[in-house]
N, C-alpha and C. Protein backbone atom coordinates (compact mmCIF):
# COMPACT_ATOMS: atom_id res chain seq x y z
N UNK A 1 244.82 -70.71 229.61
CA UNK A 1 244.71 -71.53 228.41
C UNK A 1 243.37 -71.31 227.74
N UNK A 2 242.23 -70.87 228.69
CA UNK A 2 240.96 -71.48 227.98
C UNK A 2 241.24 -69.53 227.23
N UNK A 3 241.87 -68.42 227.79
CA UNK A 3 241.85 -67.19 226.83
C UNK A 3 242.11 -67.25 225.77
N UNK A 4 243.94 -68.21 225.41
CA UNK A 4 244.48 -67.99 224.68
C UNK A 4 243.39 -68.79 223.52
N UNK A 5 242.78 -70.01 223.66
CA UNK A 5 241.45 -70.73 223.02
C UNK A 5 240.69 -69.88 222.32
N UNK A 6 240.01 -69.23 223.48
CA UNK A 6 239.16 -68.08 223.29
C UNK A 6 239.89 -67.25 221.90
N UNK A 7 240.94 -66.94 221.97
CA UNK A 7 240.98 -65.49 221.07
C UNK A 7 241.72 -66.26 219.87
N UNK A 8 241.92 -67.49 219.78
CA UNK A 8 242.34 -68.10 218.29
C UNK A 8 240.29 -68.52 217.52
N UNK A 9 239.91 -68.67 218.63
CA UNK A 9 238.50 -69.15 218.21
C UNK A 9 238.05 -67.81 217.24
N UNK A 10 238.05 -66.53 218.31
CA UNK A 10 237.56 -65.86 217.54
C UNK A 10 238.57 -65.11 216.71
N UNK A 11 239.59 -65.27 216.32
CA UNK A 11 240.57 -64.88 215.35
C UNK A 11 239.60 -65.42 214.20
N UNK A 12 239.63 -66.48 214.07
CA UNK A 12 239.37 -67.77 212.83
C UNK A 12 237.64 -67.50 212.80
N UNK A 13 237.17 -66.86 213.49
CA UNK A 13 235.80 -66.39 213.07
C UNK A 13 235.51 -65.39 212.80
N UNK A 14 236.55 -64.42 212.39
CA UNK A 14 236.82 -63.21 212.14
C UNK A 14 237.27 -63.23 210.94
N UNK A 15 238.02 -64.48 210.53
CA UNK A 15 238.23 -64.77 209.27
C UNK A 15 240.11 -64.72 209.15
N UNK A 16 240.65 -64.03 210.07
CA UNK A 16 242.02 -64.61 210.23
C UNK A 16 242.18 -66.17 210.53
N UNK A 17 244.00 -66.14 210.39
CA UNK A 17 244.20 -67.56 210.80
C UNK A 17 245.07 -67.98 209.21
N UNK A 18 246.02 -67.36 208.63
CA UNK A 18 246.38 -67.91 207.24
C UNK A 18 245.55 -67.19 206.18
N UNK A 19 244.23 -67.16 206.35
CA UNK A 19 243.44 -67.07 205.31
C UNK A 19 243.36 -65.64 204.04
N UNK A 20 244.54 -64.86 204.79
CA UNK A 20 244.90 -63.84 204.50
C UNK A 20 246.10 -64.15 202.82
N UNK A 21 246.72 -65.15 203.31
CA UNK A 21 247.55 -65.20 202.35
C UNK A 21 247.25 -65.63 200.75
N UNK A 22 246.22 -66.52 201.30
CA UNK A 22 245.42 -67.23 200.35
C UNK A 22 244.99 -66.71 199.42
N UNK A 23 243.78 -65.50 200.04
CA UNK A 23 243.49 -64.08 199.06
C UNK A 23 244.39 -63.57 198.38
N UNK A 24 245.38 -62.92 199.10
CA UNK A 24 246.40 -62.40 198.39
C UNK A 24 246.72 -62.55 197.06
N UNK A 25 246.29 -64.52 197.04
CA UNK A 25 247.62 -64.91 196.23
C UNK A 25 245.82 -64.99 194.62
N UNK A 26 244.72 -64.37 195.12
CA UNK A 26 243.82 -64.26 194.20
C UNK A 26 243.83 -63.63 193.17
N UNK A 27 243.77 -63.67 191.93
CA UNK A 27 243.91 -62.56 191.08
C UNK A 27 242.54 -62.05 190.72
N UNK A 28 242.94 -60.78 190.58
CA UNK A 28 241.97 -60.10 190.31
C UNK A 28 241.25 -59.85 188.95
N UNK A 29 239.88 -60.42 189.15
CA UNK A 29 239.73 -60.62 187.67
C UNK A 29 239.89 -59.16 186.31
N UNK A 30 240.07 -59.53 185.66
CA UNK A 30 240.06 -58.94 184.11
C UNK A 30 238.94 -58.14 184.14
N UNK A 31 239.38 -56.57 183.49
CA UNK A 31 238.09 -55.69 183.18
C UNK A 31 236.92 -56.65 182.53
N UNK A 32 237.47 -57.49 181.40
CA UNK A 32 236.96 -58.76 180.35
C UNK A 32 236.28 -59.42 181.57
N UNK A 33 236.89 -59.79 182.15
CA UNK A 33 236.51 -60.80 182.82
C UNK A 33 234.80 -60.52 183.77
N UNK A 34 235.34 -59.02 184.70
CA UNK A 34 234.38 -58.34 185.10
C UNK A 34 233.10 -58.49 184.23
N UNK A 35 233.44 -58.01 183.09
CA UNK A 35 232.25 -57.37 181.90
C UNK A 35 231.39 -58.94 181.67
N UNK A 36 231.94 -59.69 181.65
CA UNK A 36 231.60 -61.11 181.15
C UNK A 36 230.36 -61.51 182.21
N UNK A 37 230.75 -61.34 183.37
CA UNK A 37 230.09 -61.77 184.80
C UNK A 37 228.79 -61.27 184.73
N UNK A 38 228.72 -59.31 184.58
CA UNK A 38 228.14 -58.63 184.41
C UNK A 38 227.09 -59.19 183.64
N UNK A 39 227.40 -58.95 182.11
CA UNK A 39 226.35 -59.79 181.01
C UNK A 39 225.82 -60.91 181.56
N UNK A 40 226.66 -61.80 182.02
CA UNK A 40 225.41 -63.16 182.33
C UNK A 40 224.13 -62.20 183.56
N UNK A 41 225.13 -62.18 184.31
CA UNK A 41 223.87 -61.52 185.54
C UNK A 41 222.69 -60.86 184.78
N UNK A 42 223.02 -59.81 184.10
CA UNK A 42 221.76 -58.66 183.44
C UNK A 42 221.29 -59.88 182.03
N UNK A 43 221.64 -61.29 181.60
CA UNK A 43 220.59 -61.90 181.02
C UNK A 43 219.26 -61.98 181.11
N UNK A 44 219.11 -62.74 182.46
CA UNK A 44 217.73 -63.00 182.96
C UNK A 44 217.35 -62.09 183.49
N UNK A 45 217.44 -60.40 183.51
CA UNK A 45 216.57 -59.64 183.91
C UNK A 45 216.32 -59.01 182.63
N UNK A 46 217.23 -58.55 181.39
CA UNK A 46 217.11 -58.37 179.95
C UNK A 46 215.76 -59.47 179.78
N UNK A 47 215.26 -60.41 179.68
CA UNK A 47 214.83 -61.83 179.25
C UNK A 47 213.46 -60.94 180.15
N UNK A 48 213.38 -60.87 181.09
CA UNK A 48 212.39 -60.55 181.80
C UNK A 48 212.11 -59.10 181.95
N UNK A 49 212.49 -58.13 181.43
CA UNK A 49 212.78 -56.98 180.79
C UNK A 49 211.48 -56.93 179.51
N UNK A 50 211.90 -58.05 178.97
CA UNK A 50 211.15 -58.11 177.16
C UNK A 50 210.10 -58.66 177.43
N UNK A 51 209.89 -59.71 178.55
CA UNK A 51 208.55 -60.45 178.66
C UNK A 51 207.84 -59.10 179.22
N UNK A 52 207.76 -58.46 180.36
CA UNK A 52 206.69 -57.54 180.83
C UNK A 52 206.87 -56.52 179.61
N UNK A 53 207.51 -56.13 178.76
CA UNK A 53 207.00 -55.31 177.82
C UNK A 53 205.90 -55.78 177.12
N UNK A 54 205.89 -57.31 176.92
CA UNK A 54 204.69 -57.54 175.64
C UNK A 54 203.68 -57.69 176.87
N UNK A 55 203.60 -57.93 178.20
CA UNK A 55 202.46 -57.87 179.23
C UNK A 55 201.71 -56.47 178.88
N UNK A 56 202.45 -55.62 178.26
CA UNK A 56 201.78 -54.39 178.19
C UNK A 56 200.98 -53.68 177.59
N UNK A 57 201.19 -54.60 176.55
CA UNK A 57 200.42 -54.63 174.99
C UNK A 57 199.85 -55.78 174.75
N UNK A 58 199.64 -56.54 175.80
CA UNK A 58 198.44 -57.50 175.33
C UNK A 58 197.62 -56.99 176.56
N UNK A 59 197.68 -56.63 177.98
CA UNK A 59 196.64 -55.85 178.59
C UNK A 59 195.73 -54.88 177.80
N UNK A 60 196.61 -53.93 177.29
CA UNK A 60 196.34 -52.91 176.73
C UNK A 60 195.49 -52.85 175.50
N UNK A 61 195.64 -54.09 174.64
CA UNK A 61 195.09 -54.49 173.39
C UNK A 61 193.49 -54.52 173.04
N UNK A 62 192.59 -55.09 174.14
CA UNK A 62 190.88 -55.09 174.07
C UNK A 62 190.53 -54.02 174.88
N UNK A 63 191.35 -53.05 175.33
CA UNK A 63 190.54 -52.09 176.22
C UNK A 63 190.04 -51.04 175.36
N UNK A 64 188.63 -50.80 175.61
CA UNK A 64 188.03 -49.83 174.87
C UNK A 64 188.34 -48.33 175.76
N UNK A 65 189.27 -47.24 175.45
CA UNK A 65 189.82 -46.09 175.99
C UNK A 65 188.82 -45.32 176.29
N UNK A 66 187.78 -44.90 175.07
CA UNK A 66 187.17 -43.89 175.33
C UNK A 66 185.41 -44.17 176.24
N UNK A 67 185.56 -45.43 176.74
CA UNK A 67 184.33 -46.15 177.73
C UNK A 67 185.08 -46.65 178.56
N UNK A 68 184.91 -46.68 179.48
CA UNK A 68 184.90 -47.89 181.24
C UNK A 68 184.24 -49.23 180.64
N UNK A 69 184.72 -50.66 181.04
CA UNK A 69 183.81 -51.49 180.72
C UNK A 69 184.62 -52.72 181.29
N UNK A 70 183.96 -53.81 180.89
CA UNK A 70 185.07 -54.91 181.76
C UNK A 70 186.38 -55.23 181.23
N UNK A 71 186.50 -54.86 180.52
CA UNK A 71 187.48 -54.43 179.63
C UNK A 71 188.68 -53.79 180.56
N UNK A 72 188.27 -52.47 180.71
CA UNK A 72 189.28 -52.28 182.13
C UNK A 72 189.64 -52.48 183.21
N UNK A 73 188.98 -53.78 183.79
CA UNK A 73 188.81 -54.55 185.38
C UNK A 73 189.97 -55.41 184.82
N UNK A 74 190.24 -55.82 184.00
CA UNK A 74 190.92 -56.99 183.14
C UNK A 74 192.29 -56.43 182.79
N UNK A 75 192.43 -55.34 182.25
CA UNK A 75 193.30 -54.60 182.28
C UNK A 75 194.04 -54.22 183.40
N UNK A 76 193.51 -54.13 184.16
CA UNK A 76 194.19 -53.56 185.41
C UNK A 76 194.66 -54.54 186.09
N UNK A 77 193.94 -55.58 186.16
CA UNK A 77 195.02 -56.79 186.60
C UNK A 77 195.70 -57.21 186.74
N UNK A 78 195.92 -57.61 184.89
CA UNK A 78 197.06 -57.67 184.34
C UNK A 78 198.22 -56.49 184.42
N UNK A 79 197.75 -55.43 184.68
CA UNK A 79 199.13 -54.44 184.29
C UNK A 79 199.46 -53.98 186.03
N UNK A 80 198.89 -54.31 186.79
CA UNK A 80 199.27 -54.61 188.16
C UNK A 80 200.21 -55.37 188.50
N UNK A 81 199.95 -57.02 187.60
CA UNK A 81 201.21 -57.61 188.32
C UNK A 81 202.17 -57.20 187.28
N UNK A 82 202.04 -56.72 186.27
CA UNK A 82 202.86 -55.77 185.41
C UNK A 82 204.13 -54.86 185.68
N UNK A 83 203.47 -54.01 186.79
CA UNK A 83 204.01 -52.84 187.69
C UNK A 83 204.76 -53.76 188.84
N UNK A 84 204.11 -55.05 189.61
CA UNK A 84 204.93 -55.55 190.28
C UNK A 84 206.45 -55.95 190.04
N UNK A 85 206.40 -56.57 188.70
CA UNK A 85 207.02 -57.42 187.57
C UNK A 85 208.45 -56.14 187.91
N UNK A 86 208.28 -54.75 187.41
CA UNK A 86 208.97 -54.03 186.80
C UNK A 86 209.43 -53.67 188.17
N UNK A 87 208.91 -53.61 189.67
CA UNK A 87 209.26 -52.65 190.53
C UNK A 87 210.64 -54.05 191.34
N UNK A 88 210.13 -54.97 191.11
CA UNK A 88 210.96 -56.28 190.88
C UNK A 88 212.32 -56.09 190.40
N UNK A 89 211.73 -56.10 189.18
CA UNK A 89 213.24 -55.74 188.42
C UNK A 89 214.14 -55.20 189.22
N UNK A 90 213.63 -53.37 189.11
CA UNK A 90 214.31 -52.56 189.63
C UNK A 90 214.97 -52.69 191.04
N UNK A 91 214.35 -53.59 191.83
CA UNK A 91 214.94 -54.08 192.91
C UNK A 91 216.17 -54.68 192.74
N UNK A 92 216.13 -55.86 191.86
CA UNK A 92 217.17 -56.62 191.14
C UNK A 92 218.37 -56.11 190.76
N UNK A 93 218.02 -55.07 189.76
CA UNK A 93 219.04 -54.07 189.29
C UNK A 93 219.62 -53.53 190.23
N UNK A 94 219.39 -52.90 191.49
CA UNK A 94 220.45 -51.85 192.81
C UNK A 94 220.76 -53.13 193.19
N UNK A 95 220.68 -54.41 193.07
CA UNK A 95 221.28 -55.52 194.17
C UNK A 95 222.99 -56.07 192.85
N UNK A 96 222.91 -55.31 191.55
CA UNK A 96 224.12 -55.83 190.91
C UNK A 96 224.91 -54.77 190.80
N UNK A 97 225.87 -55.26 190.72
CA UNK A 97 226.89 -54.49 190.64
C UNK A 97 227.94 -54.40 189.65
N UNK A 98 228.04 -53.74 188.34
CA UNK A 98 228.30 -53.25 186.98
C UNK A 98 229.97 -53.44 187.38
N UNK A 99 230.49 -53.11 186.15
CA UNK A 99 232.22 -52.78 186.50
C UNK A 99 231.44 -51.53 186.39
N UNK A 100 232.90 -50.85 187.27
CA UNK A 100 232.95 -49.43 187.48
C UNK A 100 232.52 -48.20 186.13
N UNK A 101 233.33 -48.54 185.13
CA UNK A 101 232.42 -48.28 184.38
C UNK A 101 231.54 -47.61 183.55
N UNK A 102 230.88 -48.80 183.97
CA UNK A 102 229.26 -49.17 183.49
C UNK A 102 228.49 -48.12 184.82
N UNK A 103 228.57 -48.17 185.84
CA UNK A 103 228.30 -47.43 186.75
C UNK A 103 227.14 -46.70 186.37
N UNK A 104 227.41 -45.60 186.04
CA UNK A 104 226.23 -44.34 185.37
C UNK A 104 225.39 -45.02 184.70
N UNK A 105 225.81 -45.70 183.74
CA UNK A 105 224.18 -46.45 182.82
C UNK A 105 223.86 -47.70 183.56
N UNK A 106 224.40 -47.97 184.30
CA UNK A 106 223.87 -49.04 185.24
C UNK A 106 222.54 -48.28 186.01
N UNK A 107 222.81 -47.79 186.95
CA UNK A 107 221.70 -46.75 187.38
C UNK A 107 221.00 -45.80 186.67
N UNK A 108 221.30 -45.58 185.39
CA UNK A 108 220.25 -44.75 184.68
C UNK A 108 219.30 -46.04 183.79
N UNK A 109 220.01 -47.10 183.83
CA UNK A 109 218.80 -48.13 183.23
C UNK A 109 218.17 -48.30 185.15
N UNK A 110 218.49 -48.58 185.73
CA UNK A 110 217.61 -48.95 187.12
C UNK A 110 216.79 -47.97 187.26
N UNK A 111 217.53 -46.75 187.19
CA UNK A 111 215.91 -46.19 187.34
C UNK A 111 214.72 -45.94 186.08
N UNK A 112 215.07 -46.13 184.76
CA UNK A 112 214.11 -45.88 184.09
C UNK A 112 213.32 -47.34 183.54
N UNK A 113 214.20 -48.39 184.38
CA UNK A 113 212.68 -49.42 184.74
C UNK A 113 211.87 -49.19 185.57
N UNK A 114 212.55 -47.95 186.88
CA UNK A 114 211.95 -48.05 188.13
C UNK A 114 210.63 -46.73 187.67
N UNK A 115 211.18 -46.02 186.58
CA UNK A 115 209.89 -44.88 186.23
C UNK A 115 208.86 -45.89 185.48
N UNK A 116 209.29 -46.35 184.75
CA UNK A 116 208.59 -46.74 183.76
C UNK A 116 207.31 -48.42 184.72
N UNK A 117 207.46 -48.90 185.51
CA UNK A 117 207.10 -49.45 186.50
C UNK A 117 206.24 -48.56 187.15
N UNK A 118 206.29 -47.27 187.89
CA UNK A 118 205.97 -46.25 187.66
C UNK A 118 204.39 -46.11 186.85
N UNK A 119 204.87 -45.74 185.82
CA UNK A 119 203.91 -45.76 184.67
C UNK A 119 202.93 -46.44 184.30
N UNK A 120 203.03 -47.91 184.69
CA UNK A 120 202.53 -48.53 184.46
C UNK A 120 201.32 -48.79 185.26
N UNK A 121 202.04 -48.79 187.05
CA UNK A 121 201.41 -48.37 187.30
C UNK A 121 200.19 -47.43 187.27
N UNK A 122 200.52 -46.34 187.33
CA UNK A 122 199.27 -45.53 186.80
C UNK A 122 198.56 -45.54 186.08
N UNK A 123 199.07 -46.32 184.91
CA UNK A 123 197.88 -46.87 184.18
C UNK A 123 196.82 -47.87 184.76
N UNK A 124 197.31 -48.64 185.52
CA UNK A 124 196.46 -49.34 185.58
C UNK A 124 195.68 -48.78 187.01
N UNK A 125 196.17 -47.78 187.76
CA UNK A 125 195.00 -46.98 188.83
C UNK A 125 194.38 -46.21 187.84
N UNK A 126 194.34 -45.86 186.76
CA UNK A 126 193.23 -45.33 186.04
C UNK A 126 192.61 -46.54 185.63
N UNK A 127 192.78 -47.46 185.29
CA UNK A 127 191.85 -48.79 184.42
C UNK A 127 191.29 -48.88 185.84
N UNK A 128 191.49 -49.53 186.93
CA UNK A 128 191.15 -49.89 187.95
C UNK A 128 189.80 -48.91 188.16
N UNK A 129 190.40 -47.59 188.53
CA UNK A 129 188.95 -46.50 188.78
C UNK A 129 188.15 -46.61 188.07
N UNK A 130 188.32 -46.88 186.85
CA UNK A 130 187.44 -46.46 185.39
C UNK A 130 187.03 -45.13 185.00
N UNK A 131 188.36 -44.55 185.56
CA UNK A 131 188.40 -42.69 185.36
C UNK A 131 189.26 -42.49 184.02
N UNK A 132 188.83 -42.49 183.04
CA UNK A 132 189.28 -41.76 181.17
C UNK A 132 190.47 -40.66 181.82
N UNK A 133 189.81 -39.87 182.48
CA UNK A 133 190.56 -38.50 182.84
C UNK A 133 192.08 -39.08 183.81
N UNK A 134 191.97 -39.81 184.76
CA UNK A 134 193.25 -40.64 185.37
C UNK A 134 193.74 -41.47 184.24
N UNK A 135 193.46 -42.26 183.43
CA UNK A 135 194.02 -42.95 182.87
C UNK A 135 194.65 -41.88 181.44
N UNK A 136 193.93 -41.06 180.99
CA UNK A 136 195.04 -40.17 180.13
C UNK A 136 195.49 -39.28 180.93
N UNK A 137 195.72 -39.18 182.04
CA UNK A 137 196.86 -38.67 182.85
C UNK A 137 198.38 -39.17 182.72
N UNK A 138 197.67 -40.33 183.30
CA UNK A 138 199.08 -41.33 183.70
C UNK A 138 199.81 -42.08 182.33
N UNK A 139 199.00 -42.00 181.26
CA UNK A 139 199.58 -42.20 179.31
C UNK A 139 200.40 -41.33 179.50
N UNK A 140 200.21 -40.04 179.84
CA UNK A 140 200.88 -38.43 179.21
C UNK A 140 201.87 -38.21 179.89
N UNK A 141 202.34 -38.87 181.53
CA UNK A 141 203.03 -38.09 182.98
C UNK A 141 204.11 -38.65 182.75
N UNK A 142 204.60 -39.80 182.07
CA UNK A 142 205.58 -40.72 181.82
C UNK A 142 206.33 -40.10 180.56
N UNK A 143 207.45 -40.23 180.44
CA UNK A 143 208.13 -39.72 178.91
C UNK A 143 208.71 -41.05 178.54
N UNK A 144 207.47 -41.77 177.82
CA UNK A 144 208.04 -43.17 177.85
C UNK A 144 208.92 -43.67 176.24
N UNK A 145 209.12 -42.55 175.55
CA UNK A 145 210.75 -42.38 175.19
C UNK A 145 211.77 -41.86 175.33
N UNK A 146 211.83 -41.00 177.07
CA UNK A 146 212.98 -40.98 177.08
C UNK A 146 213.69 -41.88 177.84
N UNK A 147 212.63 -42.55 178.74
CA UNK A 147 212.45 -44.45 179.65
C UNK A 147 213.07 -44.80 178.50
N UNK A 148 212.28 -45.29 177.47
CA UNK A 148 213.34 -46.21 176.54
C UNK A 148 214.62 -45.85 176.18
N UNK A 149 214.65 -44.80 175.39
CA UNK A 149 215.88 -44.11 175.18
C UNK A 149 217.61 -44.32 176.38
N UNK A 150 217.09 -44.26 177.76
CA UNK A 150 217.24 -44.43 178.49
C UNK A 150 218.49 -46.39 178.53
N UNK A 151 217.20 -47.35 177.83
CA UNK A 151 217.88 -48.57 177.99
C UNK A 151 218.68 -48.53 176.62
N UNK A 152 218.59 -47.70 175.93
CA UNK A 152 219.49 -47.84 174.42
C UNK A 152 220.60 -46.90 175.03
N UNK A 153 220.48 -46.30 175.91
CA UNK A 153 221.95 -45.25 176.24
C UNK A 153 222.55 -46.70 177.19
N UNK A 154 222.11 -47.51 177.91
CA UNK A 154 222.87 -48.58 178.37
C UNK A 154 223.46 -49.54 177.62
N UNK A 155 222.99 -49.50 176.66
CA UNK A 155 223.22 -50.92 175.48
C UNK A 155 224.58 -50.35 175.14
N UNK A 156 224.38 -49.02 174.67
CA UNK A 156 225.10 -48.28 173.98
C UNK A 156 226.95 -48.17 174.77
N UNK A 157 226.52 -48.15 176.30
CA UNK A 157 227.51 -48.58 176.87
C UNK A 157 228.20 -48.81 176.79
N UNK A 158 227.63 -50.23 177.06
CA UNK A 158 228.30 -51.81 177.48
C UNK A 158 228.73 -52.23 176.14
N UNK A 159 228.53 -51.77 174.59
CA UNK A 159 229.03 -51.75 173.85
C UNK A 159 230.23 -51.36 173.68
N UNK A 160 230.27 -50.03 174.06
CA UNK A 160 231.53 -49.71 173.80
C UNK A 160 232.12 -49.73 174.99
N UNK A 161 232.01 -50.34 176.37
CA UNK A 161 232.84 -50.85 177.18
C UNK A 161 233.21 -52.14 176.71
N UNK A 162 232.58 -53.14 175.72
CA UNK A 162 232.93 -54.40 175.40
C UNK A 162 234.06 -54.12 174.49
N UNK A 163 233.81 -53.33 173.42
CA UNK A 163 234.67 -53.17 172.60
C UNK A 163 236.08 -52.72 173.10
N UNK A 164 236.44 -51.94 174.30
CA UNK A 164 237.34 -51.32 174.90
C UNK A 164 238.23 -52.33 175.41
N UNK A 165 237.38 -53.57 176.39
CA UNK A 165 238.04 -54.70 177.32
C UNK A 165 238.04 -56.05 175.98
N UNK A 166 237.64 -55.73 174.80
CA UNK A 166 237.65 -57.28 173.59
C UNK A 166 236.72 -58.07 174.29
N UNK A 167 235.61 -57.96 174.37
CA UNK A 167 234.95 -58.44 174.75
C UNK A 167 233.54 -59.05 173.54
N UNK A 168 233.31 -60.16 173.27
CA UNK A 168 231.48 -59.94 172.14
C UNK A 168 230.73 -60.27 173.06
N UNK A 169 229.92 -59.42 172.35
CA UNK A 169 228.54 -59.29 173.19
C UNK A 169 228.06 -60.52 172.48
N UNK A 170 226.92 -60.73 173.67
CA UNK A 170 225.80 -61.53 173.36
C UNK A 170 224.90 -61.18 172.32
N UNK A 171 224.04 -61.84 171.88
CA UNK A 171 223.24 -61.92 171.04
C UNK A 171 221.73 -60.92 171.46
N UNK A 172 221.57 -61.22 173.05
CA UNK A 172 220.74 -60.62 173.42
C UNK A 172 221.16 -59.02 173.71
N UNK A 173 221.67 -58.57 173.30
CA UNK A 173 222.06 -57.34 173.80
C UNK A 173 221.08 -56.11 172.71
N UNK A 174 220.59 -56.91 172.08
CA UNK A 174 220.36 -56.28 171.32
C UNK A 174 218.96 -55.47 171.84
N UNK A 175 218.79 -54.15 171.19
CA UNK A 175 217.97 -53.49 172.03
C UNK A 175 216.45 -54.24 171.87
N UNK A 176 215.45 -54.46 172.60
CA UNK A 176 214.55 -55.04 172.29
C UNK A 176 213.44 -53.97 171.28
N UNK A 177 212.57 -54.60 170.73
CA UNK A 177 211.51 -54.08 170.30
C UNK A 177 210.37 -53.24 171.09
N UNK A 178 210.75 -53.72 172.50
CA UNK A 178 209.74 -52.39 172.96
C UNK A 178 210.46 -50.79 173.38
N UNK A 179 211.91 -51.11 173.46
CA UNK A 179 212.90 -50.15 173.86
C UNK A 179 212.73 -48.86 172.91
């Protein structure tokens, strides 16, 4: 008796036990439906996407380029937790999961937050050193329009995956101003 116990216990912790039918009887959501899910999820990283862009240009704004000065201790700070901000993201981004798809520009926007994070980095290990020569390195090593370019080939997408499943986009979809 205490086996037959035993192996209903762990049936039902295995996740049998009925629970099979139940699923079954789940429907599977709508490409629409998918796409819908999607958009909310990539809101608040879009939203936080646009905030560390303007982090980048207000670091960037009092630094005198062609001198070292405190100017760049300040800079680097800021564009440190900058680079955190973005390597964040990109973490965020491999933890969602697109409709199928979206797939390809799903991961070609993940990684060109994950370059461009990247980039930023290096800017700010040149501000940090107070090396001119590292810091117009790491301006030049980045192709930081084809990074952007990059989130307008995703927009570009999910556009016309919205349009495909009748779907409207949000309001925010729109490409941002630093893109």
């Amino acid at each position: 008796m205490k086996a037959a116990a035993a192996l209903v216990l762990v049936a039902l912790l295995a996740g049998c036990g009925g629970g099979g039918r139940h699923a079954a009887t789940q429907p599977r959501p709508t490409p629409a439906e998918q796409l819908q899910r999607y958009l909310d999820t990539m809101h608040a990283r879009a939203q936080r996407f646009d905030v560390l862009g303007g982090t980048l240009a207000t670091a960037m704004h009092a630094v005198d380029v062609k001198r070292p000065d405190a100017t760049w201790a300040r800079a680097a700070r800021k564009l440190a937790a900058t680079a955190n901000g973005y390597e964040r993201l990109a973490a965020e981004l491999d933890s969602v999961r697109p409709p199928a798809r979206l797939g390809s520009a799903h991961r070609t926007l993940t990684r060109s937050v994950r370059e461009y994070g990247a980039y930023i980095r290096g800017l700010e290990r040149g501000l940090r050193g107070r090396r001119i020569s590292e810091l117009a390195a790491a301006a030049t090593r980045a192709d930081v329009v084809a990074i952007a370019q990059e989130r307008v080939t995703w927009v570009t997408a999910v556009k016309s995956y919205a349009k495909r499943v009748n779907v409207v986009l949000p309001a925010w979809l729109a490409p941002s101003p630093a893109a």
